[in-house]
PDB file of N, CA and C in Angstrom:
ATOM      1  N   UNK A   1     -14.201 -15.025   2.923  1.00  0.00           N
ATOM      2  CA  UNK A   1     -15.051 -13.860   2.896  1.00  0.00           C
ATOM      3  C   UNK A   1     -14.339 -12.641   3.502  1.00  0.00           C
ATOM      4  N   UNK A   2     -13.251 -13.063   4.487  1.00  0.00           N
ATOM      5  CA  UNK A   2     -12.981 -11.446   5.381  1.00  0.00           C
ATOM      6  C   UNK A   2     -11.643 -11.105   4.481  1.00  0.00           C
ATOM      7  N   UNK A   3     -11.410 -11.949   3.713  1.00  0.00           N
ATOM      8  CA  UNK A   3     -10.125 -11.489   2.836  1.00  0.00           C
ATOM      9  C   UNK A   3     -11.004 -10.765   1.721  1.00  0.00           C
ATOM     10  N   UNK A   4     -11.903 -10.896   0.990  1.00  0.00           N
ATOM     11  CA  UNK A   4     -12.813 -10.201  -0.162  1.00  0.00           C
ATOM     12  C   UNK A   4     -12.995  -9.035   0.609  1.00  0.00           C
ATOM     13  N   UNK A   5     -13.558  -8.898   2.022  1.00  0.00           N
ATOM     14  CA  UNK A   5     -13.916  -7.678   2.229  1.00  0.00           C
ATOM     15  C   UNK A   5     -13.108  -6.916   2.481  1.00  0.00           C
ATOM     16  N   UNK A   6     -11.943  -7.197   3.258  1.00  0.00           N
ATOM     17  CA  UNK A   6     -11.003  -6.261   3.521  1.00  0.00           C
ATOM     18  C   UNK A   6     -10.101  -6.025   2.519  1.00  0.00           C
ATOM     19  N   UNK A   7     -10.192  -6.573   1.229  1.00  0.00           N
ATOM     20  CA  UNK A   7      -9.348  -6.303   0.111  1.00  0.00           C
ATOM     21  C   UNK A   7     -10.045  -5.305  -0.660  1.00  0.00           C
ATOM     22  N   UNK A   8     -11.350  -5.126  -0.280  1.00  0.00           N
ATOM     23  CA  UNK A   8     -12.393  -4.179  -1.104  1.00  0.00           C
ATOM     24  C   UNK A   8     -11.957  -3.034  -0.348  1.00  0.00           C
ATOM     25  N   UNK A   9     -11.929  -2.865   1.220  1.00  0.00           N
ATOM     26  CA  UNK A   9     -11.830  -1.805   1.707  1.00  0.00           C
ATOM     27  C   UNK A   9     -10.492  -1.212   1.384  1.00  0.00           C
ATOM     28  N   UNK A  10      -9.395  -1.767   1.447  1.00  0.00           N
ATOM     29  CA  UNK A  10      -8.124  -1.671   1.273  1.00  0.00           C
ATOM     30  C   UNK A  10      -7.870  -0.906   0.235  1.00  0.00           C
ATOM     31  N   UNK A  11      -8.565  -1.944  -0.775  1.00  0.00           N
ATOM     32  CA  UNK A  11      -8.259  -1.055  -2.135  1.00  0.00           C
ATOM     33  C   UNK A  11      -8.359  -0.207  -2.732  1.00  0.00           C
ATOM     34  N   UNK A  12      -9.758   0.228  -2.249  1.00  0.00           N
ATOM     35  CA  UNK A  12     -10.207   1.658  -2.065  1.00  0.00           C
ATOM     36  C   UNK A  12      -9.607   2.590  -1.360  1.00  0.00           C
ATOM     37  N   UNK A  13      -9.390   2.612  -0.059  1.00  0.00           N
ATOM     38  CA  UNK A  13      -8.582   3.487   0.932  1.00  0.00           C
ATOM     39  C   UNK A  13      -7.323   2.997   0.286  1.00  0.00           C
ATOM     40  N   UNK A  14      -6.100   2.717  -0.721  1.00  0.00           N
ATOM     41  CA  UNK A  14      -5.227   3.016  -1.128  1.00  0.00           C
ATOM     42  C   UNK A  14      -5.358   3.783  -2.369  1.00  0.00           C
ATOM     43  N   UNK A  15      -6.618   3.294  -3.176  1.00  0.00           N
ATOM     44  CA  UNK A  15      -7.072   4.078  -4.446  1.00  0.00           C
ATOM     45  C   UNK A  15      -6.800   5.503  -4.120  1.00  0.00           C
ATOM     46  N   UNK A  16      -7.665   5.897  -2.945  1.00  0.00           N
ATOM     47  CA  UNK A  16      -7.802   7.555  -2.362  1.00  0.00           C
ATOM     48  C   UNK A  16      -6.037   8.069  -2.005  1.00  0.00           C
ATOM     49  N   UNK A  17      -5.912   7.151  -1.481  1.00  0.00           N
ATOM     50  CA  UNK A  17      -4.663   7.637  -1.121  1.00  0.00           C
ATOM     51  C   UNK A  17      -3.854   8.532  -1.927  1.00  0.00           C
ATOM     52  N   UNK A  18      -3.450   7.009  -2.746  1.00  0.00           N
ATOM     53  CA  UNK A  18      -2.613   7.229  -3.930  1.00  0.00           C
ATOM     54  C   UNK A  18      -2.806   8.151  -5.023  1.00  0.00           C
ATOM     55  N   UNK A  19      -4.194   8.664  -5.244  1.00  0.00           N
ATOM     56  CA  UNK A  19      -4.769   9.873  -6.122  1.00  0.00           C
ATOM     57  C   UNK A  19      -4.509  11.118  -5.443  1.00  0.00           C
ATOM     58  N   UNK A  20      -4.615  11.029  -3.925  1.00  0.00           N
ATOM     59  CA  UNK A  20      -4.280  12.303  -3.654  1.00  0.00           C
ATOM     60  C   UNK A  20      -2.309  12.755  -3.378  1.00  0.00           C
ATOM     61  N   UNK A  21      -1.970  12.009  -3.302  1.00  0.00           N
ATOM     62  CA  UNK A  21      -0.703  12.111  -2.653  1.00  0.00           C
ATOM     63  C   UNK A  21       0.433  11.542  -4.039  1.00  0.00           C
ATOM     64  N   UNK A  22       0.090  10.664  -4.779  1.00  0.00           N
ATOM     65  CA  UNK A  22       0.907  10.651  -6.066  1.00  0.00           C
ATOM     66  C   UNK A  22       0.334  10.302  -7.170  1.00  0.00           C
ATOM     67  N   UNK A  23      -0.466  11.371  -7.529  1.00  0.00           N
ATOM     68  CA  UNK A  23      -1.573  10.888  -8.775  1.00  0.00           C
ATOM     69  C   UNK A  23       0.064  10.263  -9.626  1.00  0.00           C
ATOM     70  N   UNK A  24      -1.000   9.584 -10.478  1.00  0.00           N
ATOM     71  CA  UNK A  24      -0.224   8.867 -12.160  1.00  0.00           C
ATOM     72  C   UNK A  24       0.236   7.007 -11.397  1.00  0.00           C
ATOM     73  N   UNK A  25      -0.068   7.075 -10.244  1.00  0.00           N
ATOM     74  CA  UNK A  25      -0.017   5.711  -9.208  1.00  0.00           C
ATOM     75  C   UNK A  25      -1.272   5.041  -9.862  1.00  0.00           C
ATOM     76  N   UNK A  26      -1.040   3.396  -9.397  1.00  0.00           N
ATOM     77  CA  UNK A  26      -2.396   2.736 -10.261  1.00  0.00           C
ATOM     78  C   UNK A  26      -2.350   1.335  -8.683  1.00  0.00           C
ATOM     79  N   UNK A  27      -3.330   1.449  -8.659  1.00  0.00           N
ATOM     80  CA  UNK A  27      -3.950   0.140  -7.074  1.00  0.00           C
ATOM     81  C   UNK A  27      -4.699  -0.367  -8.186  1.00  0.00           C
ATOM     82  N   UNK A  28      -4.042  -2.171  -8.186  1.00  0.00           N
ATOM     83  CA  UNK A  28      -4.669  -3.212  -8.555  1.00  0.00           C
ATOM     84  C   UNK A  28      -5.007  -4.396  -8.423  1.00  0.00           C
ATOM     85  N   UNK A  29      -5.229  -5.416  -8.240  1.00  0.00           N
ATOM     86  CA  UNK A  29      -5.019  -6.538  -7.155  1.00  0.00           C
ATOM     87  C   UNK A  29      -6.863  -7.112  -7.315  1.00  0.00           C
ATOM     88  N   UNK A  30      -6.637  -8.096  -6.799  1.00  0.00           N
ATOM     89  CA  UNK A  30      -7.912  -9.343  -6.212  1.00  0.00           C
ATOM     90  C   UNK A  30      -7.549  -9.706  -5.000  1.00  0.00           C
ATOM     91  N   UNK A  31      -9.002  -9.515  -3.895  1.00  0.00           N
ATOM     92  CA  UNK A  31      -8.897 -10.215  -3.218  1.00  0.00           C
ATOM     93  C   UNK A  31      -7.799  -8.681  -1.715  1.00  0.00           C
ATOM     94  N   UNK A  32      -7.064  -9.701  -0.985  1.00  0.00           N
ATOM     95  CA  UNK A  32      -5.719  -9.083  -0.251  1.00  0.00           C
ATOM     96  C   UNK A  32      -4.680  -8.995  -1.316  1.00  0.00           C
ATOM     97  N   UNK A  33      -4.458  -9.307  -2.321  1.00  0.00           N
ATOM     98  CA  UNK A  33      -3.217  -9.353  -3.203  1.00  0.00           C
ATOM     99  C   UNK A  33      -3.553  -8.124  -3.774  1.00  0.00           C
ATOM    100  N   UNK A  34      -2.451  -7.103  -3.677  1.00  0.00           N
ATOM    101  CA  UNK A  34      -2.700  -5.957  -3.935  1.00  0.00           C
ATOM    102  C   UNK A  34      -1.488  -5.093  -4.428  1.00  0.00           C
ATOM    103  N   UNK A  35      -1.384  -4.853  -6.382  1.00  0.00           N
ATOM    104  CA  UNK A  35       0.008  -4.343  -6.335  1.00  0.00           C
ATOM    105  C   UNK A  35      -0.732  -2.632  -6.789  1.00  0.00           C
ATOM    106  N   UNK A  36       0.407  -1.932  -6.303  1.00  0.00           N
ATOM    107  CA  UNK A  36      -0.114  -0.203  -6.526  1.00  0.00           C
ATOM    108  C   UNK A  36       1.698  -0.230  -7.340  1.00  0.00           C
ATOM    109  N   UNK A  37       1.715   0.276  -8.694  1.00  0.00           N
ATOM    110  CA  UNK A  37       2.349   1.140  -9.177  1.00  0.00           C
ATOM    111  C   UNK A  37       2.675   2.061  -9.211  1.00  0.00           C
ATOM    112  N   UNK A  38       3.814   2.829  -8.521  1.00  0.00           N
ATOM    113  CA  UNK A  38       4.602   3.700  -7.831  1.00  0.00           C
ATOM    114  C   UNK A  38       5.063   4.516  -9.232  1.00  0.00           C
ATOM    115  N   UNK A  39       5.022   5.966  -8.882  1.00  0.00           N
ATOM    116  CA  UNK A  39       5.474   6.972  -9.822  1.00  0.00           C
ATOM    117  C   UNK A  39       6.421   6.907 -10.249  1.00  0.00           C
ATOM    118  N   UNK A  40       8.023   6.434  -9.146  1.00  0.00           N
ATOM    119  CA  UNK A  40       8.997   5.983  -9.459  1.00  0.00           C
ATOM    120  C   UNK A  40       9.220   5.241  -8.937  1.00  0.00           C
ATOM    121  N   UNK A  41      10.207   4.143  -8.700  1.00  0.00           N
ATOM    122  CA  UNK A  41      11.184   3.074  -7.524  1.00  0.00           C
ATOM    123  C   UNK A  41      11.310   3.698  -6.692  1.00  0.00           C
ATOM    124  N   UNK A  42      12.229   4.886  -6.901  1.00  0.00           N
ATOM    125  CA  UNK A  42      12.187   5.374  -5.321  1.00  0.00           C
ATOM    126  C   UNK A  42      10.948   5.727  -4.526  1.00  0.00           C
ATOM    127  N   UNK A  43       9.938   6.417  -4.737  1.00  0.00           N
ATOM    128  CA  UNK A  43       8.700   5.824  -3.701  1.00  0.00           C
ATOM    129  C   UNK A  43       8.401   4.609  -3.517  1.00  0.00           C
ATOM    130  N   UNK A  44       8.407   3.733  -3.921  1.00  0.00           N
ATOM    131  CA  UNK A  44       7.791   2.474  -3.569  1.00  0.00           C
ATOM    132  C   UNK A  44       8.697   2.014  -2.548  1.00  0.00           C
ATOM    133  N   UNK A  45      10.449   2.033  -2.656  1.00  0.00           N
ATOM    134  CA  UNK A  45      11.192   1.865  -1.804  1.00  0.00           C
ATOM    135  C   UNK A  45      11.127   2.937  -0.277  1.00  0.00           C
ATOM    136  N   UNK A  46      10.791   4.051  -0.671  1.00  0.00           N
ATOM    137  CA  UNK A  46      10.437   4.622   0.742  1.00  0.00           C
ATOM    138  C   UNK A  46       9.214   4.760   1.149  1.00  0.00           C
ATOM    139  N   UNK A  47       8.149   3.810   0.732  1.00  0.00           N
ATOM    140  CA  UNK A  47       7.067   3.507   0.948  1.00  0.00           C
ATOM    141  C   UNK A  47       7.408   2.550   2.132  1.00  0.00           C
ATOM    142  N   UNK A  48       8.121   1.140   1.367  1.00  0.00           N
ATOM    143  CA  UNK A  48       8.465  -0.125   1.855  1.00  0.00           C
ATOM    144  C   UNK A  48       9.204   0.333   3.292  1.00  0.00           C
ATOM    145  N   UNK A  49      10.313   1.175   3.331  1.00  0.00           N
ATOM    146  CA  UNK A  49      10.855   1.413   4.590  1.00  0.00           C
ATOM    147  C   UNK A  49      10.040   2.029   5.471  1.00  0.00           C
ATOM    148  N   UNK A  50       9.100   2.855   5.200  1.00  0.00           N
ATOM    149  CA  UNK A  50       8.938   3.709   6.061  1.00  0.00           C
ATOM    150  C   UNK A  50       7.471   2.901   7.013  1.00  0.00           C
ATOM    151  N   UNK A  51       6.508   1.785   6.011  1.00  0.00           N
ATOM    152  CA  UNK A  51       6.265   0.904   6.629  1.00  0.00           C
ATOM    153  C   UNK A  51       6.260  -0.867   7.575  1.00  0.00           C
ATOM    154  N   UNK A  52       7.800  -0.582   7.288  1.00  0.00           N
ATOM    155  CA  UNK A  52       8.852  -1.728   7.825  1.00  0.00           C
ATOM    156  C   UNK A  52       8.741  -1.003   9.108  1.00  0.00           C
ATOM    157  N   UNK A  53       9.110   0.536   9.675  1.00  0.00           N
ATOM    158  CA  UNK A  53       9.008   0.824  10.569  1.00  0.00           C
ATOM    159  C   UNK A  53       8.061   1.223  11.618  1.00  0.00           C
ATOM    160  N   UNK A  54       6.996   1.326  10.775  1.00  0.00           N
ATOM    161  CA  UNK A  54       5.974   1.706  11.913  1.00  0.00           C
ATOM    162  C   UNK A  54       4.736   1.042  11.340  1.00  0.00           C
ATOM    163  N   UNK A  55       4.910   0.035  10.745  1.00  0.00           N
ATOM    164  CA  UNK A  55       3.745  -1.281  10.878  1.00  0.00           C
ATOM    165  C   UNK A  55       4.421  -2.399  10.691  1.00  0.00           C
ATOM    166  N   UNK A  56       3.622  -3.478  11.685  1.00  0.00           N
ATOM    167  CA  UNK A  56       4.236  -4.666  11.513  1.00  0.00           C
ATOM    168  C   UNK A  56       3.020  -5.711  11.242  1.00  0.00           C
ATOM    169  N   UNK A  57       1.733  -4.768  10.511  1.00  0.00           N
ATOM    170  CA  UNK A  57       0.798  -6.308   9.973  1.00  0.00           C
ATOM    171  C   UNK A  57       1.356  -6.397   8.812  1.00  0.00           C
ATOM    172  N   UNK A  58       2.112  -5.930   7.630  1.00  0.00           N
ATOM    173  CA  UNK A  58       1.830  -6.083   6.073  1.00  0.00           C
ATOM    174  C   UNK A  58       3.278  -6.435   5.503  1.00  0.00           C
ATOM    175  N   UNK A  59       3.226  -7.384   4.596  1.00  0.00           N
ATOM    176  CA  UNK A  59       4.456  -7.619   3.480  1.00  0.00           C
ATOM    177  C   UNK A  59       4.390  -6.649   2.639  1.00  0.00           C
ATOM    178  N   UNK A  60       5.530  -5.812   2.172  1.00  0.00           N
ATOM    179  CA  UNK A  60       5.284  -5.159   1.176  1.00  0.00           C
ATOM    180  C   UNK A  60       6.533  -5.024   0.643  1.00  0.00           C
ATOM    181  N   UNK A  61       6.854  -5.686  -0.669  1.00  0.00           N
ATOM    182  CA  UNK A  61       7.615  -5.931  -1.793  1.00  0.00           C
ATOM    183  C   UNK A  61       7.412  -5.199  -3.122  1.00  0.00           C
ATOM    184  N   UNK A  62       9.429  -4.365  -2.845  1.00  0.00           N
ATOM    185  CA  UNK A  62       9.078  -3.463  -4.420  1.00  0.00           C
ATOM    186  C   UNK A  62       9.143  -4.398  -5.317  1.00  0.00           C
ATOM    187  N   UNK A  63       8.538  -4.072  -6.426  1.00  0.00           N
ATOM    188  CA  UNK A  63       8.831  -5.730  -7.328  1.00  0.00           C
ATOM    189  C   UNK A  63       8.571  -5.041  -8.865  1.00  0.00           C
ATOM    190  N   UNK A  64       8.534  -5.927 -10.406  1.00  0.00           N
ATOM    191  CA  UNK A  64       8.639  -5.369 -11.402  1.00  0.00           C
ATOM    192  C   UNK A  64       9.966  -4.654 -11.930  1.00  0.00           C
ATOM    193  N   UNK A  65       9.755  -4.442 -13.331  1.00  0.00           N
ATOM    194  CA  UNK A  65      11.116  -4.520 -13.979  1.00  0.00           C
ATOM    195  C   UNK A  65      11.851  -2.975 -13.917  1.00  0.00           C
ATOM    196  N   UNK A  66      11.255  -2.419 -13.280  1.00  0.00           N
ATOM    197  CA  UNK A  66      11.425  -0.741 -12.839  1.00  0.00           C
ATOM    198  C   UNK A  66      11.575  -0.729 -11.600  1.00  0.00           C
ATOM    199  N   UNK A  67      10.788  -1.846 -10.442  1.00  0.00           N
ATOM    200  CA  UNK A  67      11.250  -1.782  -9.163  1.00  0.00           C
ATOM    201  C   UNK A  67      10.173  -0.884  -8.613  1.00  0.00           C
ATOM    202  N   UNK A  68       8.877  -0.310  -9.035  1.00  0.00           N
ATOM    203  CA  UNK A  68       8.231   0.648  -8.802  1.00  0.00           C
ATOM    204  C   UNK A  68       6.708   0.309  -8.161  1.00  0.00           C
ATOM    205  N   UNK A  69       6.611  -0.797  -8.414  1.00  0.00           N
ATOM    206  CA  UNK A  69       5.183  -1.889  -8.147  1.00  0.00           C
ATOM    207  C   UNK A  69       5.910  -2.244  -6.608  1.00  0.00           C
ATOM    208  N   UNK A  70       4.393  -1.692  -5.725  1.00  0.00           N
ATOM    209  CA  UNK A  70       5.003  -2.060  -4.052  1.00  0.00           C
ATOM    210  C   UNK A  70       3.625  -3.587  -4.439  1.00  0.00           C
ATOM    211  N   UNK A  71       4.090  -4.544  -4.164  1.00  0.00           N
ATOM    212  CA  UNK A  71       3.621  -5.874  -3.803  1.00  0.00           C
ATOM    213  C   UNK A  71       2.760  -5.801  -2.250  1.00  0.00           C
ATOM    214  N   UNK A  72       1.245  -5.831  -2.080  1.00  0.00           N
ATOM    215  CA  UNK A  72       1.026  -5.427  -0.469  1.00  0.00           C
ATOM    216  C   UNK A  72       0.168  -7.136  -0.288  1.00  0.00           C
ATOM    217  N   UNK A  73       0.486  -7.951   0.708  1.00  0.00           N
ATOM    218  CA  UNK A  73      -0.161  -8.885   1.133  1.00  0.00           C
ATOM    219  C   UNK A  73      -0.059  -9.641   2.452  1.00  0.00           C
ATOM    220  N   UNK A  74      -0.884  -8.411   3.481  1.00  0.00           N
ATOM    221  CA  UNK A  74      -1.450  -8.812   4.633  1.00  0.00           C
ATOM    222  C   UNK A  74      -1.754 -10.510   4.615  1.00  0.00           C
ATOM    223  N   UNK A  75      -1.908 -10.611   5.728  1.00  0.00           N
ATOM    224  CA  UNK A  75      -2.562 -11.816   6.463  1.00  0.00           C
ATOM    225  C   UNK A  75      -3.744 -12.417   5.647  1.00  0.00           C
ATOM    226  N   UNK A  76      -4.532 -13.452   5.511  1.00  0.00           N
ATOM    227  CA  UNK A  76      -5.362 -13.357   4.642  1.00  0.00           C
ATOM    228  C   UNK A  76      -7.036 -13.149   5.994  1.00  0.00           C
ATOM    229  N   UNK A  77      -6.383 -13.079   7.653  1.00  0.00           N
ATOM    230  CA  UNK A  77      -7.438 -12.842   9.184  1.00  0.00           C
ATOM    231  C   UNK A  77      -6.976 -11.571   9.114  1.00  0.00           C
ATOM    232  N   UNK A  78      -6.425 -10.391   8.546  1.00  0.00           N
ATOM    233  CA  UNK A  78      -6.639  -9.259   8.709  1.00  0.00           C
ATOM    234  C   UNK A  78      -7.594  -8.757   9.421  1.00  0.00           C
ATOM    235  N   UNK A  79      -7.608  -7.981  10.586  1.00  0.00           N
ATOM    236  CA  UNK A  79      -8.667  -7.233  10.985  1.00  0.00           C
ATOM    237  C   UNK A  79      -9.275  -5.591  10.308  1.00  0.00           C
ATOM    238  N   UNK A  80     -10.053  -5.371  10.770  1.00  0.00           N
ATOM    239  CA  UNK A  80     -10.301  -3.802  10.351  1.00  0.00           C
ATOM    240  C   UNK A  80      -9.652  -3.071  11.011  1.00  0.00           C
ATOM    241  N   UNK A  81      -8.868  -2.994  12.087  1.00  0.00           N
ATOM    242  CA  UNK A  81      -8.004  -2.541  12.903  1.00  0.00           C
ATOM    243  C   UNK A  81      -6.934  -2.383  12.246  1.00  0.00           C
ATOM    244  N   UNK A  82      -6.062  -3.831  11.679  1.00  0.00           N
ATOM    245  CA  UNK A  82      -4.934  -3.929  11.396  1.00  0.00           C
ATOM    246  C   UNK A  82      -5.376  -3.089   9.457  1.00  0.00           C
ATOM    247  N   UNK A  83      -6.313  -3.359   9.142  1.00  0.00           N
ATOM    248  CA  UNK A  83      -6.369  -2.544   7.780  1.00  0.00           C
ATOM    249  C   UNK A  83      -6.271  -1.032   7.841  1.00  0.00           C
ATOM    250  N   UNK A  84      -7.006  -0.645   9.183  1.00  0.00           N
ATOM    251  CA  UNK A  84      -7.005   0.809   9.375  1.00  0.00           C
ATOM    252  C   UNK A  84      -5.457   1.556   9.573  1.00  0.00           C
ATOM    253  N   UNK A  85      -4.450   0.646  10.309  1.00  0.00           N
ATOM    254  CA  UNK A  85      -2.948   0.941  10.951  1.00  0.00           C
ATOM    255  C   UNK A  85      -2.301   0.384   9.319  1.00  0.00           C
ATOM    256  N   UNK A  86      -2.529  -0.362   8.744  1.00  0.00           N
ATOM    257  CA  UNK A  86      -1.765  -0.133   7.371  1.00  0.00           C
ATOM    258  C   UNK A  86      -1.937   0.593   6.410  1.00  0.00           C
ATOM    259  N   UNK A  87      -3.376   0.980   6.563  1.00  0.00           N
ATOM    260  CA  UNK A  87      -3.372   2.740   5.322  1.00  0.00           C
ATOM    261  C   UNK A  87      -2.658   3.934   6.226  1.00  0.00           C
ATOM    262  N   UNK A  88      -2.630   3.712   7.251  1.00  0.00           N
ATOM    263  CA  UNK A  88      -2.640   5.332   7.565  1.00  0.00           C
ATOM    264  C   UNK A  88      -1.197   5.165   7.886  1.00  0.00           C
ATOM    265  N   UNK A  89      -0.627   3.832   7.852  1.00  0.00           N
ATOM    266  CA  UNK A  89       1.198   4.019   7.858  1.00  0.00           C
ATOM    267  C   UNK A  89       1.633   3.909   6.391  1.00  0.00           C
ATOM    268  N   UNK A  90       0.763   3.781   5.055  1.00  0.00           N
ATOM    269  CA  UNK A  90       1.062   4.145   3.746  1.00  0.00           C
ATOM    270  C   UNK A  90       0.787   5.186   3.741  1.00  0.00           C
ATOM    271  N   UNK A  91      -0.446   6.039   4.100  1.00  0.00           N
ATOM    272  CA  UNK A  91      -1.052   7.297   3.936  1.00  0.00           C
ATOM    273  C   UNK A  91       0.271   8.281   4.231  1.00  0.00           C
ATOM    274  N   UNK A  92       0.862   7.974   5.907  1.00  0.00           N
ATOM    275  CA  UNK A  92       1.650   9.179   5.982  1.00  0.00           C
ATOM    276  C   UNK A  92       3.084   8.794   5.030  1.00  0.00           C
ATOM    277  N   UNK A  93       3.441   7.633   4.787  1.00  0.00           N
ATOM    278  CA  UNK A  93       4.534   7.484   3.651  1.00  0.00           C
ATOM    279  C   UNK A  93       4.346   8.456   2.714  1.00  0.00           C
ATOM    280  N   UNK A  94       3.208   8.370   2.232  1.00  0.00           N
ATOM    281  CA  UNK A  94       2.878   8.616   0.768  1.00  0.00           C
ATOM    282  C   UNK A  94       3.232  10.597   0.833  1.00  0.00           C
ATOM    283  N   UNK A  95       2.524  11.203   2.043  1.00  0.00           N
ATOM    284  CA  UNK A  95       2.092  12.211   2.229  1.00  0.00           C
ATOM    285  C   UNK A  95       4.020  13.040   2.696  1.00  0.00           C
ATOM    286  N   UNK A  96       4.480  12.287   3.310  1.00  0.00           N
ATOM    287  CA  UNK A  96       6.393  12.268   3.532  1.00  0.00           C
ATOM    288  C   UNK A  96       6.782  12.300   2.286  1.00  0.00           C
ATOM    289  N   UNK A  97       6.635  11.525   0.940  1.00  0.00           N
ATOM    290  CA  UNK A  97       7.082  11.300  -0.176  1.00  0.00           C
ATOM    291  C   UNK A  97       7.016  12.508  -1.136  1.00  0.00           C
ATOM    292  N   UNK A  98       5.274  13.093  -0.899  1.00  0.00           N
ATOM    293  CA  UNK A  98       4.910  14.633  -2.060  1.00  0.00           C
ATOM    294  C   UNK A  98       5.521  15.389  -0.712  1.00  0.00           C
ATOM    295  N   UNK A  99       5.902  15.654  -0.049  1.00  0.00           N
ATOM    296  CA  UNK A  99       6.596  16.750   0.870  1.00  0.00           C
ATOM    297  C   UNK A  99       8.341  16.971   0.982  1.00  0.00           C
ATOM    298  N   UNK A 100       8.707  15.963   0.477  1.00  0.00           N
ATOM    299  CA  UNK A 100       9.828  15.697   0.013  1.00  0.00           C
ATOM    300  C   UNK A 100      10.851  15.520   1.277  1.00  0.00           C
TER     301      UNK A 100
END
Protein backbone atom coordinates (compact mmCIF):
# COMPACT_ATOMS: atom_id res chain seq x y z
CA UNK A 1 0.00 0.00 0.00
CA UNK A 2 2.81 2.75 0.92
CA UNK A 3 4.53 1.91 -2.39
CA UNK A 4 0.92 2.68 -4.44
CA UNK A 5 0.73 5.76 -2.49
CA UNK A 6 3.90 7.21 -2.71
CA UNK A 7 4.19 6.26 -6.37
CA UNK A 8 0.89 8.28 -6.88
CA UNK A 9 2.41 11.18 -5.12
CA UNK A 10 5.70 10.93 -6.87
CA UNK A 11 4.32 10.76 -10.04
CA UNK A 12 2.50 13.56 -9.93
CA UNK A 13 5.08 15.90 -8.25
CA UNK A 14 7.46 14.71 -11.20
CA UNK A 15 4.51 15.13 -13.79
CA UNK A 16 4.55 19.04 -12.48
CA UNK A 17 7.93 19.16 -12.50
CA UNK A 18 8.81 17.96 -15.67
CA UNK A 19 5.97 20.20 -17.51
CA UNK A 20 7.30 23.08 -16.04
CA UNK A 21 11.00 22.85 -16.38
CA UNK A 22 11.26 20.53 -19.68
CA UNK A 23 7.96 20.33 -21.30
CA UNK A 24 8.00 17.50 -24.35
CA UNK A 25 9.32 15.09 -21.00
CA UNK A 26 6.75 12.14 -20.39
CA UNK A 27 6.51 10.47 -16.33
CA UNK A 28 5.34 6.93 -16.60
CA UNK A 29 5.57 4.05 -14.42
CA UNK A 30 3.25 1.76 -11.86
CA UNK A 31 3.44 1.67 -8.59
CA UNK A 32 7.47 3.21 -7.33
CA UNK A 33 8.72 2.08 -10.82
CA UNK A 34 8.89 5.17 -12.48
CA UNK A 35 10.52 5.98 -16.01
CA UNK A 36 10.28 9.97 -17.13
CA UNK A 37 11.59 10.48 -20.72
CA UNK A 38 14.14 13.10 -20.93
CA UNK A 39 14.18 15.75 -23.82
CA UNK A 40 17.61 14.61 -24.52
CA UNK A 41 20.39 12.06 -22.86
CA UNK A 42 22.10 14.72 -21.78
CA UNK A 43 19.44 15.79 -19.18
CA UNK A 44 18.69 12.64 -17.93
CA UNK A 45 22.50 12.19 -17.41
CA UNK A 46 22.70 15.50 -15.50
CA UNK A 47 19.65 14.72 -13.84
CA UNK A 48 21.33 11.30 -12.65
CA UNK A 49 24.54 13.23 -11.41
CA UNK A 50 23.26 15.94 -9.95
CA UNK A 51 21.02 13.55 -7.81
CA UNK A 52 23.90 11.07 -7.02
CA UNK A 53 25.01 14.16 -5.21
CA UNK A 54 22.67 15.56 -3.13
CA UNK A 55 20.25 12.59 -2.55
CA UNK A 56 20.99 9.41 -1.34
CA UNK A 57 17.24 7.73 -1.10
CA UNK A 58 16.77 6.98 -5.04
CA UNK A 59 18.29 4.70 -7.96
CA UNK A 60 18.19 6.50 -10.92
CA UNK A 61 19.28 4.90 -14.25
CA UNK A 62 19.65 6.58 -17.74
CA UNK A 63 18.38 3.74 -19.73
CA UNK A 64 16.71 3.17 -23.42
CA UNK A 65 18.06 3.22 -26.84
CA UNK A 66 18.72 7.13 -26.83
CA UNK A 67 19.91 6.97 -23.20
CA UNK A 68 17.20 9.64 -22.37
CA UNK A 69 14.64 7.56 -20.08
CA UNK A 70 15.97 8.34 -16.28
CA UNK A 71 14.82 4.80 -14.65
CA UNK A 72 13.62 6.19 -10.82
CA UNK A 73 13.15 3.29 -8.12
CA UNK A 74 13.23 4.25 -4.51
CA UNK A 75 12.90 1.84 -1.74
CA UNK A 76 9.65 0.14 -2.01
CA UNK A 77 9.37 1.84 2.70
CA UNK A 78 9.90 5.15 1.13
CA UNK A 79 8.82 7.79 3.42
CA UNK A 80 7.02 11.10 2.61
CA UNK A 81 10.08 12.73 3.79
CA UNK A 82 12.40 10.80 1.66
CA UNK A 83 9.72 11.43 -1.42
CA UNK A 84 9.67 15.10 -0.55
CA UNK A 85 14.02 15.28 -0.62
CA UNK A 86 13.83 13.33 -4.01
CA UNK A 87 11.55 15.77 -5.98
CA UNK A 88 13.02 18.74 -4.84
CA UNK A 89 16.71 17.24 -5.63
CA UNK A 90 15.08 16.44 -9.32
CA UNK A 91 13.14 19.70 -9.15
CA UNK A 92 16.38 21.79 -8.72
CA UNK A 93 18.23 19.39 -11.45
CA UNK A 94 15.62 19.96 -13.73
CA UNK A 95 15.38 23.84 -13.00
CA UNK A 96 19.86 23.87 -13.37
CA UNK A 97 19.16 22.03 -16.73
CA UNK A 98 16.40 25.00 -18.46
CA UNK A 99 19.02 27.60 -16.92
CA UNK A 100 21.73 26.13 -18.60
Amino acid sequence: ENSHNQGITLKGTLSAIFDQYMPGSDVRGHGLMIGVECVTPEAARYIKKHCLVHSSVIILTPTGTEGNILRIMPPLVISEEEILALSQAIEHAARDWQNG
